[in-house]
N, C-alpha and C. Protein backbone atom coordinates (compact mmCIF):
# COMPACT_ATOMS: atom_id res chain seq x y z
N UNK A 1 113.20 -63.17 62.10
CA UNK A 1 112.25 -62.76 63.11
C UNK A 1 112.38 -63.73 64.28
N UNK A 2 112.12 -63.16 65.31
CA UNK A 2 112.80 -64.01 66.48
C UNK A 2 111.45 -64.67 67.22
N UNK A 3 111.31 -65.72 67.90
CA UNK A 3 109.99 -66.35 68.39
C UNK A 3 108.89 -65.59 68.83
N UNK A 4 109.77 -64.40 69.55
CA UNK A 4 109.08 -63.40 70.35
C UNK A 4 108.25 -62.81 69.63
N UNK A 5 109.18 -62.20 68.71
CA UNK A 5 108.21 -60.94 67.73
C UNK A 5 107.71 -61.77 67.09
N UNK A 6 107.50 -62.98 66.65
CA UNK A 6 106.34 -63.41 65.93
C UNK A 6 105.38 -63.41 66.29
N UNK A 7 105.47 -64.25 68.14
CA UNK A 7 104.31 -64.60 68.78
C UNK A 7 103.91 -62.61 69.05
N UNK A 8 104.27 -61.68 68.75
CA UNK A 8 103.43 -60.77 69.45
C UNK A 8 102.87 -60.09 67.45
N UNK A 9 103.41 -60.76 66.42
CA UNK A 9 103.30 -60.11 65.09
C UNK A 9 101.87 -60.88 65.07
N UNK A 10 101.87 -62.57 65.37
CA UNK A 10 100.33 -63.21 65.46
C UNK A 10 99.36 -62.84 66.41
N UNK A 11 99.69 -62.32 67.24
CA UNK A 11 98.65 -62.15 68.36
C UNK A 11 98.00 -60.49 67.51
N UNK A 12 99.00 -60.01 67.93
CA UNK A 12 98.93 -58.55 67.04
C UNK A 12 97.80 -58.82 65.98
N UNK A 13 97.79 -59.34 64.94
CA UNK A 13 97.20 -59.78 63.65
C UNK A 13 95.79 -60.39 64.03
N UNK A 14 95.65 -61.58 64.89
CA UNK A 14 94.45 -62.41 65.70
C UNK A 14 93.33 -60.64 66.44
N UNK A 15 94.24 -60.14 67.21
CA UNK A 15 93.28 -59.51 67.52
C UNK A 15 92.85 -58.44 66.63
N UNK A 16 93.48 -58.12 65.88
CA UNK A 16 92.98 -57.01 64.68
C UNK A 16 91.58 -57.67 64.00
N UNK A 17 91.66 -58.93 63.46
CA UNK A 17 90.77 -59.91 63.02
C UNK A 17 89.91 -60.53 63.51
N UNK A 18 89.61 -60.60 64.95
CA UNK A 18 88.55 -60.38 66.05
C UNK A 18 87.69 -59.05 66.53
N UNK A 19 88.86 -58.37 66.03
CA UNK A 19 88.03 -56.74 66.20
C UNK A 19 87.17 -56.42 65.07
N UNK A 20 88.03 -56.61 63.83
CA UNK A 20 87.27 -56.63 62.54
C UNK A 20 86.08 -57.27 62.61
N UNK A 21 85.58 -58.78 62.69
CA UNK A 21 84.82 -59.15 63.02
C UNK A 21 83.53 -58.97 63.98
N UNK A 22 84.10 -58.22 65.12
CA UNK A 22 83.37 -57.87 66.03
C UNK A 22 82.29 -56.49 65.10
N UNK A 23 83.16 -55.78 64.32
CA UNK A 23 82.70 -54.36 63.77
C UNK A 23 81.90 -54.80 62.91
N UNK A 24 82.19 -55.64 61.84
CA UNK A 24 80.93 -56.16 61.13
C UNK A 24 79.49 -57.04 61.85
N UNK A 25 79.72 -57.67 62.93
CA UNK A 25 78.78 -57.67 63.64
C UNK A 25 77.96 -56.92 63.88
N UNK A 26 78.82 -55.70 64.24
CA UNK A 26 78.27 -54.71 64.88
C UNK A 26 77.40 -54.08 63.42
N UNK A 27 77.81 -53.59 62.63
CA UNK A 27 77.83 -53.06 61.70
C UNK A 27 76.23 -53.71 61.06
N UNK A 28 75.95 -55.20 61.15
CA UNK A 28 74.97 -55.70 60.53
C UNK A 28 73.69 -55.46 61.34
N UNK A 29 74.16 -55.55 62.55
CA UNK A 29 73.17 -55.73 63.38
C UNK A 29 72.30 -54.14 63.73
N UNK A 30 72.91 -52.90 62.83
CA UNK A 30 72.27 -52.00 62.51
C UNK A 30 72.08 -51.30 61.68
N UNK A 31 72.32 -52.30 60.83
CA UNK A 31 71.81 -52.02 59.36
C UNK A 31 70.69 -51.31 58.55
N UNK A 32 71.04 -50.48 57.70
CA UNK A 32 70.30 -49.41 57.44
C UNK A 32 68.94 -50.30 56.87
N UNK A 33 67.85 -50.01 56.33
CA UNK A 33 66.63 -50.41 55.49
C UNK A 33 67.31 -50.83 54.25
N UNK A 34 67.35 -51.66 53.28
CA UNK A 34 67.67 -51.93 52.12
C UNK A 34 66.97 -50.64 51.35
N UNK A 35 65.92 -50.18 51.63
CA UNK A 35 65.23 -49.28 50.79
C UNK A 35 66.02 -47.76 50.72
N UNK A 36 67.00 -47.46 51.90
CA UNK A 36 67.98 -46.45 51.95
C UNK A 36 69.33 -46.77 51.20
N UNK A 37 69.91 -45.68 50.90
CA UNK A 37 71.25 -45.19 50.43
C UNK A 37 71.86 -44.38 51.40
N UNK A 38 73.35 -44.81 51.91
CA UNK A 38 74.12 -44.01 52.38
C UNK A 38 73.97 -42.71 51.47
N UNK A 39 73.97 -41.21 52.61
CA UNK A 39 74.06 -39.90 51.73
C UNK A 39 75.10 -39.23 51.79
N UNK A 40 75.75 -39.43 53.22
CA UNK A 40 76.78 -38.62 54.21
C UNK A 40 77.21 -38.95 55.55
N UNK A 41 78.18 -38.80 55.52
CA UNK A 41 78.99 -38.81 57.22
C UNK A 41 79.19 -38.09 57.77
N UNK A 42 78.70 -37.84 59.01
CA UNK A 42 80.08 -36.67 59.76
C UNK A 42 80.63 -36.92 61.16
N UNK A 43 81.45 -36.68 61.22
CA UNK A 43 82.25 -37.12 62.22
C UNK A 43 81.85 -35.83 63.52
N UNK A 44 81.72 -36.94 64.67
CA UNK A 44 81.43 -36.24 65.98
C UNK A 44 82.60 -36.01 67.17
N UNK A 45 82.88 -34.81 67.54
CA UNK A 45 83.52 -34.50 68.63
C UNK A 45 83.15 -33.75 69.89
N UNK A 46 82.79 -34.86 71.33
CA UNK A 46 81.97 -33.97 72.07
C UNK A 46 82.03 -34.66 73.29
N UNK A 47 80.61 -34.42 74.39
CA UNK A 47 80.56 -34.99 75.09
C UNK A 47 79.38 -36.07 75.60
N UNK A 48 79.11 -37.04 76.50
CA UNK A 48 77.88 -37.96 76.94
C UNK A 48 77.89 -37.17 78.05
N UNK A 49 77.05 -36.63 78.49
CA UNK A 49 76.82 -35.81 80.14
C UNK A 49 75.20 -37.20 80.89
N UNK A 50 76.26 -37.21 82.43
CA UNK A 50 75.29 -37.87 83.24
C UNK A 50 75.60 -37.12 84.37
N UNK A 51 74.14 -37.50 85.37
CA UNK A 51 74.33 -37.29 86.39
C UNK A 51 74.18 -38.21 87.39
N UNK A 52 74.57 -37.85 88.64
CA UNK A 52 74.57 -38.38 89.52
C UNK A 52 73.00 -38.87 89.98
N UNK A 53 72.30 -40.03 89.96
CA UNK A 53 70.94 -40.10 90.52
C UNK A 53 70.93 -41.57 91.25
N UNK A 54 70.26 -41.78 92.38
CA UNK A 54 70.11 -42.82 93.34
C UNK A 54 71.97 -43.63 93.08
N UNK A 55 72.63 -42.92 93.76
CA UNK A 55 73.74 -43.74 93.87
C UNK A 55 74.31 -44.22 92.12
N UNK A 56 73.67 -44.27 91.05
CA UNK A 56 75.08 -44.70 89.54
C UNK A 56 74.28 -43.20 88.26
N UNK A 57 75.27 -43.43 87.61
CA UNK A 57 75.34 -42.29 86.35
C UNK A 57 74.44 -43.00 85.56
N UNK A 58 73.21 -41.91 85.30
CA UNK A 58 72.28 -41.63 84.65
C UNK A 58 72.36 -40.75 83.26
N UNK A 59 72.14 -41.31 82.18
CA UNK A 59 72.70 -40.38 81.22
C UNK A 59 71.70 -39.28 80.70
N UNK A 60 72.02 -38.18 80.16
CA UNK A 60 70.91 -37.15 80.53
C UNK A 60 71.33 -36.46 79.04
N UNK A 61 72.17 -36.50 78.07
CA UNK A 61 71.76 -35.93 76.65
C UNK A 61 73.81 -36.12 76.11
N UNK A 62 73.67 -35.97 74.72
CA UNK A 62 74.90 -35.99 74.06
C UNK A 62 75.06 -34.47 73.90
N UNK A 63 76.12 -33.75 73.53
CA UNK A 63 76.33 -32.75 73.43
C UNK A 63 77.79 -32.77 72.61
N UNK A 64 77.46 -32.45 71.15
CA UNK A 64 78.75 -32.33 69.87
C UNK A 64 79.10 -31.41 69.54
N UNK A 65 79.45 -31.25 68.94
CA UNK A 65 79.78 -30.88 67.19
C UNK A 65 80.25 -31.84 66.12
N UNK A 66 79.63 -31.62 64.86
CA UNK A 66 79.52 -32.31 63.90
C UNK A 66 80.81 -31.97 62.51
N UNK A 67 81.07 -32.53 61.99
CA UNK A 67 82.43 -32.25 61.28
C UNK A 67 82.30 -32.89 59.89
N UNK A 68 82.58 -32.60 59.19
CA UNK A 68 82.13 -32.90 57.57
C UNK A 68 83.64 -33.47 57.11
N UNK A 69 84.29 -34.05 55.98
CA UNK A 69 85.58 -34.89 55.76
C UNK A 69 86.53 -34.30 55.51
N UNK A 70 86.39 -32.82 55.82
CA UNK A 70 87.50 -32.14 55.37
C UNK A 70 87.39 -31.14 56.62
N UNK A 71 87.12 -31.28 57.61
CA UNK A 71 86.97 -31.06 58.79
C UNK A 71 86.24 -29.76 59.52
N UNK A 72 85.57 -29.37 58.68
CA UNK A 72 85.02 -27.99 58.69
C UNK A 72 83.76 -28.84 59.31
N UNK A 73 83.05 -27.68 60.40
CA UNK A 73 82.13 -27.74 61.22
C UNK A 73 80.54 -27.38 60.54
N UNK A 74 80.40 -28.47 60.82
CA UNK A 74 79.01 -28.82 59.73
C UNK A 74 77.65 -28.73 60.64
N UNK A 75 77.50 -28.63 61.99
CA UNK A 75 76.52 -28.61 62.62
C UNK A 75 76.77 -29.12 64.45
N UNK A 76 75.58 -29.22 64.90
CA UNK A 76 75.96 -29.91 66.37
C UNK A 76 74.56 -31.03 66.49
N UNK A 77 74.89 -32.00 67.84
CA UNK A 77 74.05 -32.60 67.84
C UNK A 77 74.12 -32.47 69.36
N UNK A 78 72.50 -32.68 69.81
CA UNK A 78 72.32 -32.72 71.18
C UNK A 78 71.67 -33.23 71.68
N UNK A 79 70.18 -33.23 73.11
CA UNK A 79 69.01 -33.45 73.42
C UNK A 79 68.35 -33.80 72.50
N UNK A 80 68.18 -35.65 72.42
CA UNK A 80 66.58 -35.55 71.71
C UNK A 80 66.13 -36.86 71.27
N UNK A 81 67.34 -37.51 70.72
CA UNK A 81 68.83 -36.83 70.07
C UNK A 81 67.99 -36.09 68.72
N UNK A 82 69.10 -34.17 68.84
CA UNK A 82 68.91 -34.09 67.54
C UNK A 82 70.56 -33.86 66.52
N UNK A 83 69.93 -33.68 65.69
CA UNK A 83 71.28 -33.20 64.75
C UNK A 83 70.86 -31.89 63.94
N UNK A 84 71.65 -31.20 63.77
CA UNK A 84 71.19 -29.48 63.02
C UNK A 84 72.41 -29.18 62.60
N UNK A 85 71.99 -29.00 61.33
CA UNK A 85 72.85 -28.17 60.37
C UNK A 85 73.36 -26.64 60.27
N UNK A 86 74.44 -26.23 59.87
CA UNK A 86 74.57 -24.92 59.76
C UNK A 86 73.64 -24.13 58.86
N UNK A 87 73.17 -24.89 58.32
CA UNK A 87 71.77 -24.48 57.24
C UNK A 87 70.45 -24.32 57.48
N UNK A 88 70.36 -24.42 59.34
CA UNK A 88 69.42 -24.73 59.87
C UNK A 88 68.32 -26.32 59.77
N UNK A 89 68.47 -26.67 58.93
CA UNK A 89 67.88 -28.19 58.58
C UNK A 89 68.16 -28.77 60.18
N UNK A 90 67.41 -29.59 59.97
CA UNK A 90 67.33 -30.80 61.75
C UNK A 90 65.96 -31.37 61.78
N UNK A 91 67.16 -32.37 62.27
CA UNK A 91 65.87 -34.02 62.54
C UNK A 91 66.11 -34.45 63.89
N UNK A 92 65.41 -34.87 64.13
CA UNK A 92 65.55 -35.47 65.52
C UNK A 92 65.36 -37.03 65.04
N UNK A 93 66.42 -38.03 66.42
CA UNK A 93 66.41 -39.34 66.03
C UNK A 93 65.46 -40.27 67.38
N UNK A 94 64.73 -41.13 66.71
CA UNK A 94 64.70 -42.36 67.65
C UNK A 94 64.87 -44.09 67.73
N UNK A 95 65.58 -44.38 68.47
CA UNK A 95 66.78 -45.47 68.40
C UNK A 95 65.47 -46.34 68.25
N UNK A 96 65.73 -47.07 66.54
CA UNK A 96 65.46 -48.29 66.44
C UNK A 96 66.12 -49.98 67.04
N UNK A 97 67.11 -49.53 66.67
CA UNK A 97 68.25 -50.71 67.10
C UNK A 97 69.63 -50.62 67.67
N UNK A 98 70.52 -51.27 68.30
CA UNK A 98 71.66 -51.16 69.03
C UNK A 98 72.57 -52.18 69.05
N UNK A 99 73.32 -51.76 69.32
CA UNK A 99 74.90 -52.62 69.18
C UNK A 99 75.97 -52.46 70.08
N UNK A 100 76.21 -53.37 70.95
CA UNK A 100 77.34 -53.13 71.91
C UNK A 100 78.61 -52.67 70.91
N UNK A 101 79.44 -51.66 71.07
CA UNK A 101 80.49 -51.05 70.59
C UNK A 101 81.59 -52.14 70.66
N UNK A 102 82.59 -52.11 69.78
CA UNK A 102 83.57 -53.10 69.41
C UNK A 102 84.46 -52.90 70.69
N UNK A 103 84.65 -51.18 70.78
CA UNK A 103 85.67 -50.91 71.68
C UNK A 103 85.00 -50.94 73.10
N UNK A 104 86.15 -51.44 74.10
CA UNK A 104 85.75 -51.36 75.71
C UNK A 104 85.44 -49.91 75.86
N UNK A 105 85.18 -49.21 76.55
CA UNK A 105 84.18 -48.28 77.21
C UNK A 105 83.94 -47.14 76.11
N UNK A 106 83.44 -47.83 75.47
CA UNK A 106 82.97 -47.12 74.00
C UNK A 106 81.01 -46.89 74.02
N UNK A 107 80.38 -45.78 73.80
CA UNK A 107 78.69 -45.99 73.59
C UNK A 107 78.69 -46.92 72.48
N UNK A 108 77.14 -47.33 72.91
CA UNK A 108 77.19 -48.36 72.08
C UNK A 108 76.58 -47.97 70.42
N UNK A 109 76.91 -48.74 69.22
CA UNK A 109 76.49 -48.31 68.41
C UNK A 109 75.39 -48.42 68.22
N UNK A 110 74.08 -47.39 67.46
CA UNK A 110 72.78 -47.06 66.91
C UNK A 110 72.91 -47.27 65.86
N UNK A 111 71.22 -47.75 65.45
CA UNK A 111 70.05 -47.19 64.42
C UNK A 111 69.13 -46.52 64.60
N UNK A 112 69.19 -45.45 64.21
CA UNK A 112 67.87 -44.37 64.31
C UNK A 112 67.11 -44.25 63.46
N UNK A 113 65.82 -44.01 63.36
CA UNK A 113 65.05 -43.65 62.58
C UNK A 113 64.93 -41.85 62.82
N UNK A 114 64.76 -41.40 61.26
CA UNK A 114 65.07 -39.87 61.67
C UNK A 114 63.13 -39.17 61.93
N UNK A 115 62.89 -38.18 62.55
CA UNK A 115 61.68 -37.87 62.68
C UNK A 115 61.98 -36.14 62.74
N UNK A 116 60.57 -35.70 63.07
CA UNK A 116 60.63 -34.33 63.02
C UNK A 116 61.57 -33.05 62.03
N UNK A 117 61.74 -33.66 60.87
CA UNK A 117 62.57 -33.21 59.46
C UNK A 117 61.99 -31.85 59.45
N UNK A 118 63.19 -30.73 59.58
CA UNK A 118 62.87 -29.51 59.27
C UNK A 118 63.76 -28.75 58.43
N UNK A 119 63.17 -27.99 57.62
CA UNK A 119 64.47 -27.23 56.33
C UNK A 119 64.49 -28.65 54.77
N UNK A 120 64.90 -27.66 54.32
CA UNK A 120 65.51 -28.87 52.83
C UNK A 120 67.34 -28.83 52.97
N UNK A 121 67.39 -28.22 53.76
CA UNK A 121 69.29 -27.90 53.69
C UNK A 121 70.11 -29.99 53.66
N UNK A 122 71.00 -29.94 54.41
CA UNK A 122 71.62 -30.80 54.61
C UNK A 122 70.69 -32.05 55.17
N UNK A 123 69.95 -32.05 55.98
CA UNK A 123 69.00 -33.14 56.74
C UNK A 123 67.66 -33.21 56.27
N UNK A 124 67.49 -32.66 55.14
CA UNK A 124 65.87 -32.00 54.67
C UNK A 124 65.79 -33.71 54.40
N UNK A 125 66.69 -34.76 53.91
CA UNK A 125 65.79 -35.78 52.83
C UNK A 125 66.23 -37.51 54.01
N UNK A 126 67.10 -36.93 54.96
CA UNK A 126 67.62 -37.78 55.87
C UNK A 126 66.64 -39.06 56.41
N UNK A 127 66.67 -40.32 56.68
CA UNK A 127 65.65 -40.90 57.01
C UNK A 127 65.81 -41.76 58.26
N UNK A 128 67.49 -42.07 58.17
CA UNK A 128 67.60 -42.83 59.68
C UNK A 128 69.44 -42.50 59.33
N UNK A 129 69.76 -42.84 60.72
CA UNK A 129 71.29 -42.22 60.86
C UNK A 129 71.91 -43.59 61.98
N UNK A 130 72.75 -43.91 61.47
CA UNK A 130 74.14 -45.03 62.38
C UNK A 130 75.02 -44.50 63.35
N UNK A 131 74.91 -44.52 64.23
CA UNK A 131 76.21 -43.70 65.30
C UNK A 131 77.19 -45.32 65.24
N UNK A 132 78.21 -45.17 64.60
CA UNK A 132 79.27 -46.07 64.26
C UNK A 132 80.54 -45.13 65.49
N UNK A 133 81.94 -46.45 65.02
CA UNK A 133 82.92 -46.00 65.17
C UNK A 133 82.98 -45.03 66.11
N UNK A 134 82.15 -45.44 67.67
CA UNK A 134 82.07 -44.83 68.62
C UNK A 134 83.49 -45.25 69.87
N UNK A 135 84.12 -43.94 70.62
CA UNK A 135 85.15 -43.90 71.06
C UNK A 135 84.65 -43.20 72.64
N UNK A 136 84.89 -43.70 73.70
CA UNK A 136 84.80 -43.61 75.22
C UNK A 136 83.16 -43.38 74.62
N UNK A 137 82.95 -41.93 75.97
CA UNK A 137 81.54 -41.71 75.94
C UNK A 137 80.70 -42.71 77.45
N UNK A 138 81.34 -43.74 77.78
CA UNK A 138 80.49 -44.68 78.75
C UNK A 138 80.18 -44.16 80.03
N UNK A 139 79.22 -44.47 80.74
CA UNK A 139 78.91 -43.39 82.20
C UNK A 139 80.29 -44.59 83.02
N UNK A 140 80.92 -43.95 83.82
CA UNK A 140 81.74 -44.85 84.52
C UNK A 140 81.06 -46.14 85.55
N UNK A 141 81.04 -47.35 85.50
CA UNK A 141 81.00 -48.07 85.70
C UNK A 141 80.56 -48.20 87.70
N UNK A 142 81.27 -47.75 87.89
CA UNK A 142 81.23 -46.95 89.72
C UNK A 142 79.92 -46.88 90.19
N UNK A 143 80.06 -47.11 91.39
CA UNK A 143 78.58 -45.83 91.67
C UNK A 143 79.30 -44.29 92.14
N UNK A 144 77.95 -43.51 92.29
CA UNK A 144 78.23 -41.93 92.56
C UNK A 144 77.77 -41.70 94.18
N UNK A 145 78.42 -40.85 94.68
CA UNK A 145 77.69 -40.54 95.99
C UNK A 145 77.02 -39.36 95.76
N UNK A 146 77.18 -38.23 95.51
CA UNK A 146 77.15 -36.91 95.11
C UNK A 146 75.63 -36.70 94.71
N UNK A 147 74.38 -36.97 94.75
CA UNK A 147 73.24 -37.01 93.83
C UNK A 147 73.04 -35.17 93.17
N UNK A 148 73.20 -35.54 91.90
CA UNK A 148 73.00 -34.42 91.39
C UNK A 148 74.17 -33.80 90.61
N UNK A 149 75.67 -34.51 91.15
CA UNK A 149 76.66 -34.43 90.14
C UNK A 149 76.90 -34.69 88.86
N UNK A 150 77.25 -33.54 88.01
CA UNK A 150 76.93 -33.95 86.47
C UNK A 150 78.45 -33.94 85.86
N UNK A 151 78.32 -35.43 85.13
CA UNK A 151 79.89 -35.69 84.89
C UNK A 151 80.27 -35.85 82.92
N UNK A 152 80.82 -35.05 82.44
CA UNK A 152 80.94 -35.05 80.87
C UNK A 152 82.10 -36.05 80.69
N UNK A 153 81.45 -36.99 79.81
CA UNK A 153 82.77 -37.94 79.65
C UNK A 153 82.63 -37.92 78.18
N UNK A 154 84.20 -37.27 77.66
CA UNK A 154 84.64 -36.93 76.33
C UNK A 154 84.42 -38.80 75.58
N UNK A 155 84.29 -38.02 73.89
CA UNK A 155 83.31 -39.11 73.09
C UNK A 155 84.04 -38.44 71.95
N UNK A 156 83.91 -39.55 70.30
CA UNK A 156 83.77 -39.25 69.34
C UNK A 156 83.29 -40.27 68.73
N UNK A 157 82.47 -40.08 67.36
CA UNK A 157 81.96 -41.34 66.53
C UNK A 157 81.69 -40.52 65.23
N UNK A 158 81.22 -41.45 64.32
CA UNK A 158 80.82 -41.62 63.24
C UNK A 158 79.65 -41.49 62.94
N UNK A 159 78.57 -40.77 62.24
CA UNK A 159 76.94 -40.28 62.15
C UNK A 159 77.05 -40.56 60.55
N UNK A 160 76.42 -41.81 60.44
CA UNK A 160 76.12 -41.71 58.72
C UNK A 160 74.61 -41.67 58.34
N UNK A 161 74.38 -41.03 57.80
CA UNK A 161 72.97 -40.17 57.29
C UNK A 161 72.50 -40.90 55.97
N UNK A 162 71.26 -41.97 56.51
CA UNK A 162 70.89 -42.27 55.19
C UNK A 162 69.69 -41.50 54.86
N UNK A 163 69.01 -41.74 53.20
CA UNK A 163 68.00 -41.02 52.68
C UNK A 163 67.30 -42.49 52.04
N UNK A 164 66.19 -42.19 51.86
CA UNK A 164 65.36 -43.30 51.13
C UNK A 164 65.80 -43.20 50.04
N UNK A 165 65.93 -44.26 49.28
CA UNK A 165 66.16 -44.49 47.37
C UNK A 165 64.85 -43.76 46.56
N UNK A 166 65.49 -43.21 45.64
CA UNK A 166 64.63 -42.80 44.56
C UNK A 166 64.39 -43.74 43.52
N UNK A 167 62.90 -44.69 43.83
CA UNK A 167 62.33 -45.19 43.16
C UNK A 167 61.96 -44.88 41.59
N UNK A 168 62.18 -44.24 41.34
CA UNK A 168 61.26 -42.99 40.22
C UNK A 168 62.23 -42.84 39.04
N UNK A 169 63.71 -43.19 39.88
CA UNK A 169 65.30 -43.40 38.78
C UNK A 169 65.02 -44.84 37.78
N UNK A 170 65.79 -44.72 37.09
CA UNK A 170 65.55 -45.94 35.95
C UNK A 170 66.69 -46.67 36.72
């Protein structure tokens, strides 16, 4: 191996292991309740919509679809924030806690607490949800001239769905 490719095999390696780090940061710092159990994931593909207001981007609702691990379309999420199932089930979230995203112009990662629980389907027992492993999504940095221009900047992440523990188990 020649000086070169080492120095770019260590750097390579250093920043993988700074990123890692950064994600468990991230990762702790929105940490579910000890009293919850991970239930489910689903993976999000969509958009952050802002608009144009007093000169910078104002963000004004998420707009998905939701994807289950074998990639079949499991629901959408939007305004509220909510999340809804193809089963009709839906909760709406409100951000307990936050986390600057590992990646540069990435949203930042959540803790939600889940509220307004409707249906027993998929979200019937849901109690708070992680927006992880979030990708673009950021209002651009700029200002806007345009007031009233509404700009969709493509996003994907990670939605893991916890439920409270069943005390009541041996």
């Amino acid at each position: 191996m020649t000086s070169k490719s080492m120095f770019v095999f260590v750097a390579s390696a250093a920043l993988s292991l700074g990123t890692a780090a950064i994600e468990i940061a991230a990762t702790d710092a929105i940490a579910a309740d000890p009293a919850e159990q991970h239930a489910f994931t689903l993976a999000a593909r969509g958009v952050q919509i802002y608009e144009c207001r007093a000169g910078t981007w104002a963000f004004v609702a998420p707009e998905a679809e939701l994807f289950d691990a074998h990639g079949h379309s499991a629901g959408t999420h939007g305004a509220g924030p909510f999340w809804q199932a193809r089963d009709g089930s839906r909760i709406v979230g409100a951000v307990k806690r936050r986390a600057e995203a590992p990646q540069s112009g990435a949203i930042p990662w959540l803790l939600l607490v889940a509220h307004g629980r409707g249906g027993s389907g998929l979200f019937g027992e849901v109690s708070s949800i992680q927006r992880v492993n979030t990708r673009g999504g950021s209002a651009p940095a700029s200002t806007c001239a345009s007031a009233g221009k509404v700009l969709r900047v493509p996003y994907t992440a990670d939605y893991r769905f916890f439920k409270v523990l069943d005390r009541s188990q041996p």
